[in-house]
PDB file of N, CA and C in Angstrom:
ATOM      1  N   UNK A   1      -6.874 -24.371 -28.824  1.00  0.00           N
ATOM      2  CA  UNK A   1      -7.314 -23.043 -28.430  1.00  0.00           C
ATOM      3  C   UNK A   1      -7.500 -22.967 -26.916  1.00  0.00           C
ATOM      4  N   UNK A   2      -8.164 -24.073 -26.184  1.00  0.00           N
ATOM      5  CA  UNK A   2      -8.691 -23.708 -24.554  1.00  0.00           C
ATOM      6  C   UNK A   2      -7.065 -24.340 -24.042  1.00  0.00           C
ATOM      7  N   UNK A   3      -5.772 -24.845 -24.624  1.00  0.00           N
ATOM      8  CA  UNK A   3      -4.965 -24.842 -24.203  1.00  0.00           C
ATOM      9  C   UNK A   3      -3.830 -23.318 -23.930  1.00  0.00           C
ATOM     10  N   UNK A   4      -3.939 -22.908 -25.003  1.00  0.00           N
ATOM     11  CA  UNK A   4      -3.539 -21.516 -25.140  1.00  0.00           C
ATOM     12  C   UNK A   4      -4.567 -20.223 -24.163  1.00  0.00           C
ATOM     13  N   UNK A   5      -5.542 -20.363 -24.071  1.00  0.00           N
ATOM     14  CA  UNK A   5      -6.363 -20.110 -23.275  1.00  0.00           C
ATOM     15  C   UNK A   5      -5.705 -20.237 -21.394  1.00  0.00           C
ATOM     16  N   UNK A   6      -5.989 -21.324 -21.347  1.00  0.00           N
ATOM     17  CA  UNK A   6      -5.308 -21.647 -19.847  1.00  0.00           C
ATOM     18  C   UNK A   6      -3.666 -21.211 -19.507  1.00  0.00           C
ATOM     19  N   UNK A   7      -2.985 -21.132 -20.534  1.00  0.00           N
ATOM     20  CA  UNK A   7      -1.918 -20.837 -20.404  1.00  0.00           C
ATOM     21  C   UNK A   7      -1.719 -19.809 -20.268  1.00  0.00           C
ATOM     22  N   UNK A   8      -2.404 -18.664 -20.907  1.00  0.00           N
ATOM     23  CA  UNK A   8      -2.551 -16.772 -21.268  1.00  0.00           C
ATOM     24  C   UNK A   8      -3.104 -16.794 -19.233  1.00  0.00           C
ATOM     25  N   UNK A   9      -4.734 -17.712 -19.177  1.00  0.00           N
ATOM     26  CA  UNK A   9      -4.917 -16.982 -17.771  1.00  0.00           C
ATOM     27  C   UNK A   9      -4.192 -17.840 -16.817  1.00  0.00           C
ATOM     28  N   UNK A  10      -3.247 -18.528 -16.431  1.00  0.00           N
ATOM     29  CA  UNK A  10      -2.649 -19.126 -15.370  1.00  0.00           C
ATOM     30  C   UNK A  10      -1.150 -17.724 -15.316  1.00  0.00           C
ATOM     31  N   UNK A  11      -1.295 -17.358 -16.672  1.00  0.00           N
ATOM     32  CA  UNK A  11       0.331 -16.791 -17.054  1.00  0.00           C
ATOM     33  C   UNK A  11      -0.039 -15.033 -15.574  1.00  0.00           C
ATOM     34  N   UNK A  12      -1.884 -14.561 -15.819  1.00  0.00           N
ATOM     35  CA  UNK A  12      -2.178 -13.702 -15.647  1.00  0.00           C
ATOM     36  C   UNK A  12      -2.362 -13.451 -14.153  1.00  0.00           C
ATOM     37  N   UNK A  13      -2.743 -14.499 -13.660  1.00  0.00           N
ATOM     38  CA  UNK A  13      -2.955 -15.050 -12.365  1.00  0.00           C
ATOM     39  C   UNK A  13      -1.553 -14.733 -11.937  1.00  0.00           C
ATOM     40  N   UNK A  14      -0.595 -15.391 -12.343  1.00  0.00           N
ATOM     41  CA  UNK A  14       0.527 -15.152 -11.359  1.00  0.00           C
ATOM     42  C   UNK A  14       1.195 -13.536 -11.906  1.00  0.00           C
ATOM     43  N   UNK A  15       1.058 -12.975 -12.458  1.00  0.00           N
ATOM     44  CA  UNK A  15       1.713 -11.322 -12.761  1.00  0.00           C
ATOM     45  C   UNK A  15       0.588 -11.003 -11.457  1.00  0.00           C
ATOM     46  N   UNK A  16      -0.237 -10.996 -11.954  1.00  0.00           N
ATOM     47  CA  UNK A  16      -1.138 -10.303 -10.186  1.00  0.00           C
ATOM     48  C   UNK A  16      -0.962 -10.736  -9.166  1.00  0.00           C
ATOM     49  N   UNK A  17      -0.592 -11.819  -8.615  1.00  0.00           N
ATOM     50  CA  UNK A  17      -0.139 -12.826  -7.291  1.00  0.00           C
ATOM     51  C   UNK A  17       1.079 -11.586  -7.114  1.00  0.00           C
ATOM     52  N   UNK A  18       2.281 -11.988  -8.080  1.00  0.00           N
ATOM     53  CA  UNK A  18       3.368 -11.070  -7.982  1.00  0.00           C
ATOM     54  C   UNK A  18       3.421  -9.923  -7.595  1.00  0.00           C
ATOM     55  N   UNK A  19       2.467  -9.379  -8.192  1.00  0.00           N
ATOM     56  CA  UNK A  19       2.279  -7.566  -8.071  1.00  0.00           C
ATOM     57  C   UNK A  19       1.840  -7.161  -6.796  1.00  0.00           C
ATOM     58  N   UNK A  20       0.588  -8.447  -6.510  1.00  0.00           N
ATOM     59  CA  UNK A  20       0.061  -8.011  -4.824  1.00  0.00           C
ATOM     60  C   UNK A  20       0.391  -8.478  -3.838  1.00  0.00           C
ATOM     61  N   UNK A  21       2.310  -8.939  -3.808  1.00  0.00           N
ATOM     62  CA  UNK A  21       2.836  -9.323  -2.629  1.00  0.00           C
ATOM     63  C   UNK A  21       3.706  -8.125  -1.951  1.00  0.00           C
ATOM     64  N   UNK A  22       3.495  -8.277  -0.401  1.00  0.00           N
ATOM     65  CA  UNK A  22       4.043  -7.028   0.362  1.00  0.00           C
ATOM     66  C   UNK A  22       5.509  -7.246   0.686  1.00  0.00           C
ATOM     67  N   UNK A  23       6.196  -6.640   0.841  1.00  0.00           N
ATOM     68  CA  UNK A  23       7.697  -7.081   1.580  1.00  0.00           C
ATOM     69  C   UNK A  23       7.442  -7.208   2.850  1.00  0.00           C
ATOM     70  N   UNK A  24       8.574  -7.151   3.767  1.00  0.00           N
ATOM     71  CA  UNK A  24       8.850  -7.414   4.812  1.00  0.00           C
ATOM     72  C   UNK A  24       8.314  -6.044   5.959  1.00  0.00           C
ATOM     73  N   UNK A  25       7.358  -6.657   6.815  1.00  0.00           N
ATOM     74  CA  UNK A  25       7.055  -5.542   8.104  1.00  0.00           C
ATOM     75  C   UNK A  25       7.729  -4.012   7.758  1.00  0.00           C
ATOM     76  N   UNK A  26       6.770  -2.925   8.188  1.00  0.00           N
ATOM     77  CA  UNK A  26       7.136  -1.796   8.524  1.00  0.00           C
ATOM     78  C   UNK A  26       8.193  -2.092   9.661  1.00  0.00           C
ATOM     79  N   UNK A  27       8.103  -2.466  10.776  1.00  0.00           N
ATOM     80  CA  UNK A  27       8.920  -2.195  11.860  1.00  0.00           C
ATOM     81  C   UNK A  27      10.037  -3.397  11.287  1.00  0.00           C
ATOM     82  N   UNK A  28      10.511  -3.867  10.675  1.00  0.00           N
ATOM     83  CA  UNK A  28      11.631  -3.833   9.997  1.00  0.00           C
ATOM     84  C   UNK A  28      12.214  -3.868   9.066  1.00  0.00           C
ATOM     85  N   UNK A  29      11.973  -1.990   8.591  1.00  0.00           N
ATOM     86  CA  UNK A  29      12.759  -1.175   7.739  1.00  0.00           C
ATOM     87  C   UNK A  29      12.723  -0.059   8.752  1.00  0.00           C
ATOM     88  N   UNK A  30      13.698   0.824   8.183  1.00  0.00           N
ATOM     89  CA  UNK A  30      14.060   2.134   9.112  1.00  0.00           C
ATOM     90  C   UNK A  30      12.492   2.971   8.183  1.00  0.00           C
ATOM     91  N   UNK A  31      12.606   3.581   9.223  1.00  0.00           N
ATOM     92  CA  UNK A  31      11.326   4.955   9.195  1.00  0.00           C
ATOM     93  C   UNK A  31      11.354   5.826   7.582  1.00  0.00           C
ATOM     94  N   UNK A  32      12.431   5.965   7.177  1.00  0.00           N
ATOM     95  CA  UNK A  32      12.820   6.473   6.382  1.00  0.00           C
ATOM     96  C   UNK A  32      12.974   5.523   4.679  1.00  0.00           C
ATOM     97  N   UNK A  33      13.381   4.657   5.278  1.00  0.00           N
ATOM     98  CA  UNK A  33      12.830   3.659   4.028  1.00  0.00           C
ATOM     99  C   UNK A  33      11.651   2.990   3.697  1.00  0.00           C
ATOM    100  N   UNK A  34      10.659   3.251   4.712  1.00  0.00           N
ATOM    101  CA  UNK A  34       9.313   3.323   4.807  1.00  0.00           C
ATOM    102  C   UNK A  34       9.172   4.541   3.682  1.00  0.00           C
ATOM    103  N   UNK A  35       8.939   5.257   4.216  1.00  0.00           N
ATOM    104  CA  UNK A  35       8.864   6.683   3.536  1.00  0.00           C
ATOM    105  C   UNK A  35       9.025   6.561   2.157  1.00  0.00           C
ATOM    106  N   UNK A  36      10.144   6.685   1.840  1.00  0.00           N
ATOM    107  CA  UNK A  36      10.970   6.358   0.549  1.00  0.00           C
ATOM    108  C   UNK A  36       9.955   5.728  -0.234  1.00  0.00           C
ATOM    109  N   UNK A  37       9.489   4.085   0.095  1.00  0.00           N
ATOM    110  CA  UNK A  37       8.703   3.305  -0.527  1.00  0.00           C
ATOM    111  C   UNK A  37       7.663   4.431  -1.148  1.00  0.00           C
ATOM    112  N   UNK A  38       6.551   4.845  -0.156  1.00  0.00           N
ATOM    113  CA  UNK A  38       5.454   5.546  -0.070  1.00  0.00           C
ATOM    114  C   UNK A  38       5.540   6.602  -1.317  1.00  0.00           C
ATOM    115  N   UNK A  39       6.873   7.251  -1.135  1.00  0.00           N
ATOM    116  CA  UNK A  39       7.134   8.553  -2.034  1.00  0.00           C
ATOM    117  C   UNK A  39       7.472   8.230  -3.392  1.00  0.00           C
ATOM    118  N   UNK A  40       8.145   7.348  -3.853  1.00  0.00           N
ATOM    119  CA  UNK A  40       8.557   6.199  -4.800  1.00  0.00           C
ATOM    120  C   UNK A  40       7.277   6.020  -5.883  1.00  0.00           C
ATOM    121  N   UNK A  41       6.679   5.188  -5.095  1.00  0.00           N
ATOM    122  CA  UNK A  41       5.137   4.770  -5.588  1.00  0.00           C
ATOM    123  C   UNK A  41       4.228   4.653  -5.796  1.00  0.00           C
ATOM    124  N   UNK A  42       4.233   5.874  -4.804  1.00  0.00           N
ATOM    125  CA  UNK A  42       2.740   6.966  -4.678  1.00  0.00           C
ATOM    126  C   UNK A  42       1.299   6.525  -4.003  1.00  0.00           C
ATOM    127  N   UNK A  43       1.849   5.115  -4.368  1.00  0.00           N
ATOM    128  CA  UNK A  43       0.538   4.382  -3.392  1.00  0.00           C
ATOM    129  C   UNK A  43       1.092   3.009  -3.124  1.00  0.00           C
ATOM    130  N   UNK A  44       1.241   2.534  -1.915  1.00  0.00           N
ATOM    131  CA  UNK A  44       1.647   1.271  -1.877  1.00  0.00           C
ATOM    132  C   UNK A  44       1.216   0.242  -0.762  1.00  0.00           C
ATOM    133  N   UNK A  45       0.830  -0.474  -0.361  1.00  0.00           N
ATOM    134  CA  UNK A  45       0.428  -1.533   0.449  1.00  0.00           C
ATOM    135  C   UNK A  45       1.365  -2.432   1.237  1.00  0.00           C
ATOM    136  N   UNK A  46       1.695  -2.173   3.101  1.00  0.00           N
ATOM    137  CA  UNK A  46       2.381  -2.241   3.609  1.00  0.00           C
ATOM    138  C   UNK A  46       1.974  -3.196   4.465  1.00  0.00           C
ATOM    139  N   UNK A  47       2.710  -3.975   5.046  1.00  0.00           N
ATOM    140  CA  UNK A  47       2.657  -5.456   5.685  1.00  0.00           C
ATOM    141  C   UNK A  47       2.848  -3.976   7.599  1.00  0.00           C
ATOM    142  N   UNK A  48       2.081  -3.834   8.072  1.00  0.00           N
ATOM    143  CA  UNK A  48       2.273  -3.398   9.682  1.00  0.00           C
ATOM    144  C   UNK A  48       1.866  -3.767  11.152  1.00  0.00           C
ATOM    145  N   UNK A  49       1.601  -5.187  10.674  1.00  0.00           N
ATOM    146  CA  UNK A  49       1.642  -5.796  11.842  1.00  0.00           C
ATOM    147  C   UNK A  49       1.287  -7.758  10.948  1.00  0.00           C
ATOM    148  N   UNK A  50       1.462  -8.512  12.322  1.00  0.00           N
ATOM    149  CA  UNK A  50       1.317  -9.835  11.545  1.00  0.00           C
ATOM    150  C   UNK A  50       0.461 -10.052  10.458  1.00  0.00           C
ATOM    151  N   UNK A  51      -0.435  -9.254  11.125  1.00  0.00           N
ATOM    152  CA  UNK A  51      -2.329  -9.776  10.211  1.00  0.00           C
ATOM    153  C   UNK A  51      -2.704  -8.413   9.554  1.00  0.00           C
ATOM    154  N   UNK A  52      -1.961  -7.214   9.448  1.00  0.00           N
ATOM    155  CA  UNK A  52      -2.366  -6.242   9.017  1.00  0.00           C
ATOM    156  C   UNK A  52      -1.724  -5.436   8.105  1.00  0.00           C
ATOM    157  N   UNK A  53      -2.343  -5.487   7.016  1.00  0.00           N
ATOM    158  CA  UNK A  53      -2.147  -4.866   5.947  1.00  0.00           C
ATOM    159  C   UNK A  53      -2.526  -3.293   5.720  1.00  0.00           C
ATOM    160  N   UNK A  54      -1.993  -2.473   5.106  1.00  0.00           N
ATOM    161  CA  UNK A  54      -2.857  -1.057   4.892  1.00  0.00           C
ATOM    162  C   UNK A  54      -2.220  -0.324   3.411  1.00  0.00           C
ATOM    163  N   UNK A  55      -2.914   0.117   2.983  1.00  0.00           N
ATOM    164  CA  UNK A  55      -2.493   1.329   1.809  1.00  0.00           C
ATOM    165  C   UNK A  55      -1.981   2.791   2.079  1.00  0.00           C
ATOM    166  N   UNK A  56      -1.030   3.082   1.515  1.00  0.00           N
ATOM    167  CA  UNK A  56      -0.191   4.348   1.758  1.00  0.00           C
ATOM    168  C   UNK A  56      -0.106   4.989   0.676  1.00  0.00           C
ATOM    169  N   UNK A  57      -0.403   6.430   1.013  1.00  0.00           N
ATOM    170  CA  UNK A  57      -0.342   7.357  -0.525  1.00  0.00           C
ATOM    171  C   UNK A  57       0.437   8.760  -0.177  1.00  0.00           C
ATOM    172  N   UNK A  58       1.143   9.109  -1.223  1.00  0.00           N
ATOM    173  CA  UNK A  58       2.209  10.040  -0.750  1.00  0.00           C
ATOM    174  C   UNK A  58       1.379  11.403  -0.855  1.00  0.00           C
ATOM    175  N   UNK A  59       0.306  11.485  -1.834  1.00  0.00           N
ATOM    176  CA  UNK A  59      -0.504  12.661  -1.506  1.00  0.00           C
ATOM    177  C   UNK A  59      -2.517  12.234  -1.622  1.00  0.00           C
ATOM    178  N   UNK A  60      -2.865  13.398  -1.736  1.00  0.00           N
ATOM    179  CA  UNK A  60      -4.726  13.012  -2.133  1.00  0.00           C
ATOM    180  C   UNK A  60      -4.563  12.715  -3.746  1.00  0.00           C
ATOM    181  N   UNK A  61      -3.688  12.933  -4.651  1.00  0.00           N
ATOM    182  CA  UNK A  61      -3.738  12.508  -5.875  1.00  0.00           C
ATOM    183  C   UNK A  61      -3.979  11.331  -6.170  1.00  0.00           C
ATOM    184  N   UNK A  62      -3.490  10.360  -5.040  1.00  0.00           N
ATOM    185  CA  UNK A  62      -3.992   9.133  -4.894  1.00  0.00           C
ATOM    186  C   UNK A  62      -5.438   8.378  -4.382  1.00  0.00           C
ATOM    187  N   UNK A  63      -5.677   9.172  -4.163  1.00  0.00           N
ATOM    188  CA  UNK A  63      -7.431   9.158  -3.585  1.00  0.00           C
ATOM    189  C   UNK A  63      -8.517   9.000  -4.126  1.00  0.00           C
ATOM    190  N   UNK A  64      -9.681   7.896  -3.639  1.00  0.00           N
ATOM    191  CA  UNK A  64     -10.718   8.536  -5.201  1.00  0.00           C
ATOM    192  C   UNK A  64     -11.428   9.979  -4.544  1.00  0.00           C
ATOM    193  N   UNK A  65     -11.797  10.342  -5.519  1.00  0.00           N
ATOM    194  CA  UNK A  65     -12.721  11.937  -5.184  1.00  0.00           C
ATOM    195  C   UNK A  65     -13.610  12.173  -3.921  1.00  0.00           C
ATOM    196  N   UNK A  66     -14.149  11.139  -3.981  1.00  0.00           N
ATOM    197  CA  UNK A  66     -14.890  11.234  -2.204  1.00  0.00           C
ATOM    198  C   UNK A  66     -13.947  11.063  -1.359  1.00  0.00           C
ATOM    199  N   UNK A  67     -12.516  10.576  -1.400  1.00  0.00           N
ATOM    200  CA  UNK A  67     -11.977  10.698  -0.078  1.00  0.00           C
ATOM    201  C   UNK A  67     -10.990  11.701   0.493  1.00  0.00           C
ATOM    202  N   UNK A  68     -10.337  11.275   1.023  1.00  0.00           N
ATOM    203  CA  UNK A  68      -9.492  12.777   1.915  1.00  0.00           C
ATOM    204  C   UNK A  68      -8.024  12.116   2.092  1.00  0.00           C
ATOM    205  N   UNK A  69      -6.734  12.768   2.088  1.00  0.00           N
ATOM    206  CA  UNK A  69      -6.050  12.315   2.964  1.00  0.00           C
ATOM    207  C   UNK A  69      -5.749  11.783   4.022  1.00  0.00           C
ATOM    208  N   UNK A  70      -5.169  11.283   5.142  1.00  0.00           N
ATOM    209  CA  UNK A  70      -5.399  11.385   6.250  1.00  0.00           C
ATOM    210  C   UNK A  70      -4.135  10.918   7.130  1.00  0.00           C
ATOM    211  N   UNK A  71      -2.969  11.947   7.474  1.00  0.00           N
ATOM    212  CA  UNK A  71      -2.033  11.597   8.229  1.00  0.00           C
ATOM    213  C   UNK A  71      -2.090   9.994   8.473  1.00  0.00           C
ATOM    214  N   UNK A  72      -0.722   9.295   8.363  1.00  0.00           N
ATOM    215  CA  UNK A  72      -0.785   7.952   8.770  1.00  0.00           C
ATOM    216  C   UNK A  72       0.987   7.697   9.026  1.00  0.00           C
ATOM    217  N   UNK A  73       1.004   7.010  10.845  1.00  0.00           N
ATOM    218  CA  UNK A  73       2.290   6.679  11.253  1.00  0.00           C
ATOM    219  C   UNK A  73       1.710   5.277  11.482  1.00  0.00           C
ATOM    220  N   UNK A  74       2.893   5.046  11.359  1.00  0.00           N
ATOM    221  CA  UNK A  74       3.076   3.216  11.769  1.00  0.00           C
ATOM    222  C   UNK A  74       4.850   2.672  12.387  1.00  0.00           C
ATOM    223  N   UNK A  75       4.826   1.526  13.067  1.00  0.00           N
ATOM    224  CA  UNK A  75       6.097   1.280  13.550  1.00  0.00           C
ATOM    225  C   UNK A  75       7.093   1.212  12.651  1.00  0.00           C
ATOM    226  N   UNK A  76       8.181   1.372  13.074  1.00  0.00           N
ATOM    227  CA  UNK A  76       9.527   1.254  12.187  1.00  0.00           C
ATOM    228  C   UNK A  76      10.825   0.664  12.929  1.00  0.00           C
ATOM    229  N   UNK A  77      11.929   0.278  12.390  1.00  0.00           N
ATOM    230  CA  UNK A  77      12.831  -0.362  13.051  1.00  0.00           C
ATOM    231  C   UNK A  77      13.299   0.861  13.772  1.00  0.00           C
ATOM    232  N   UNK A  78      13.711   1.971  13.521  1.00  0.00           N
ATOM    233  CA  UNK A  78      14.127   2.937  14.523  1.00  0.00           C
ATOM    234  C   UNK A  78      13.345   4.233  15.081  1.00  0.00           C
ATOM    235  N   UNK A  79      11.637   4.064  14.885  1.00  0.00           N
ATOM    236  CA  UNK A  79      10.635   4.898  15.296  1.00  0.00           C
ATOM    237  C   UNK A  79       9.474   4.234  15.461  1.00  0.00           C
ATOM    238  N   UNK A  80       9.073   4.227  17.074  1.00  0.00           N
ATOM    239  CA  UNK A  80       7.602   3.426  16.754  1.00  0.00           C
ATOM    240  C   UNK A  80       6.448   4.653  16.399  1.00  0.00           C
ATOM    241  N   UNK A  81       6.762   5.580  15.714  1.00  0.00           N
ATOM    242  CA  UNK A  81       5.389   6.427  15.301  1.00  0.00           C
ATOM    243  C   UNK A  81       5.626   6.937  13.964  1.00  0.00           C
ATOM    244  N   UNK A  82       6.369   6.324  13.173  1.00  0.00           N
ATOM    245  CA  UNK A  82       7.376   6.669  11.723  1.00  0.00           C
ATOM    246  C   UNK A  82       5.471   7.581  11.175  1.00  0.00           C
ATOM    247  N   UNK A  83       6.419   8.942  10.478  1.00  0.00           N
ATOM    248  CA  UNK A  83       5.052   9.090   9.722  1.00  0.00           C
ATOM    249  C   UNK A  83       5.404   8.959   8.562  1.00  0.00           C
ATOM    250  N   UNK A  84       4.252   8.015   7.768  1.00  0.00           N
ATOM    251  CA  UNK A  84       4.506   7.152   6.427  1.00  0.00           C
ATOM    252  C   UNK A  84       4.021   7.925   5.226  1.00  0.00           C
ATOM    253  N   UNK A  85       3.151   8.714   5.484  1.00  0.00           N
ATOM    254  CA  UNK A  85       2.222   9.328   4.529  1.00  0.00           C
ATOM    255  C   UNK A  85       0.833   9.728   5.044  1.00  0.00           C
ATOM    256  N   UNK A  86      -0.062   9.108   3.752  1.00  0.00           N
ATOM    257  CA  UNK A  86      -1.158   9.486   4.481  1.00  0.00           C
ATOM    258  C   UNK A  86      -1.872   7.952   3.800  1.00  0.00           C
ATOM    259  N   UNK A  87      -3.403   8.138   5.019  1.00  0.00           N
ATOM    260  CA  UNK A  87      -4.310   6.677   3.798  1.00  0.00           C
ATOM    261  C   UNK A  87      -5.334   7.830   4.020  1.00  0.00           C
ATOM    262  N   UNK A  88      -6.159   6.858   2.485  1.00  0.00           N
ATOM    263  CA  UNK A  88      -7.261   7.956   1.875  1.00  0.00           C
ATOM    264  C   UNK A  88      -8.661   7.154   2.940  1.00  0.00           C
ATOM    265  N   UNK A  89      -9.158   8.394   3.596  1.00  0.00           N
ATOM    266  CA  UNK A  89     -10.656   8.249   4.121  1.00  0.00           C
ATOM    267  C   UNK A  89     -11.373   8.768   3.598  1.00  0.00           C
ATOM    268  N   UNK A  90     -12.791   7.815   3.537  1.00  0.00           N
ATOM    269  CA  UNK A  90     -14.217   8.321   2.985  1.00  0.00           C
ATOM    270  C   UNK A  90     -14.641   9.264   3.546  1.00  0.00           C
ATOM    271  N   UNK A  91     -15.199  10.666   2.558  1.00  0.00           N
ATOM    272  CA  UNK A  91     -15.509  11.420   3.305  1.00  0.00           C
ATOM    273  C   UNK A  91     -16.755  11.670   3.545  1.00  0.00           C
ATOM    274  N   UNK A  92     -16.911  12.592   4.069  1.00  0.00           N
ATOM    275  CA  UNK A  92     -18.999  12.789   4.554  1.00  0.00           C
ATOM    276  C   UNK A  92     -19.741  12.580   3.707  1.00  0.00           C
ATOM    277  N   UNK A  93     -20.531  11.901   3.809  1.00  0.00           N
ATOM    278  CA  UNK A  93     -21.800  12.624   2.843  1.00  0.00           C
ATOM    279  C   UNK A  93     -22.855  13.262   3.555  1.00  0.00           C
ATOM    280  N   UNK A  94     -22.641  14.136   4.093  1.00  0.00           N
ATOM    281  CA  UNK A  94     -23.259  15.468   4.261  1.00  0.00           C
ATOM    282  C   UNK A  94     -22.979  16.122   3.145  1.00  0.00           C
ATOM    283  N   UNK A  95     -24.098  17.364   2.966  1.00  0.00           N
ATOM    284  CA  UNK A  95     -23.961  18.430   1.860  1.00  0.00           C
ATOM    285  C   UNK A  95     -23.870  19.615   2.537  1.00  0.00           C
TER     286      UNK A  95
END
């Protein structure tokens, strides 16, 4: 049983490893295949600089309820201001 066990969560471990790997840099893909990704998947997590990672959502449908859209460009192989979408910001809590 704790063999079948280890096997089910080692099996689970790597489907999520898999799932939460990024491709290759924004700034090399064209601006437009940036895009594409974003629009594709509705939310996706982009490699845009060595050490920097970020989330991209093609609208606020992707958002949780407290947050907002929020215009988002990043480099591209043939635009350094490609606009990608948007990432979701927390919004006020003011009332």
């Amino acid at each position: 049983m704790s063999r079948r066990l280890l096997a089910i969560s080692a099996l689970a471990l790597t489907a999520t490893a898999a799932a939460a790997q990024v491709g290759p840099p924004t700034s090399q893909r064209t601006c437009s295949a940036n895009r594409q990704l974003v629009l594709k998947d509705g939310a996706v997590v982009l490699d845009t600089s060595p050490s920097t990672y970020a989330r991209f959502v093609r609208s606020s449908a992707e958002c949780l309820v407290d947050q907002f859209p929020e215009p988002a460009w990043v480099p591209s192989s043939n635009n350094p201001q490609c606009f990608i979408g948007y990432q979701c910001k927390d919004g006020s809590d003011d009332f």
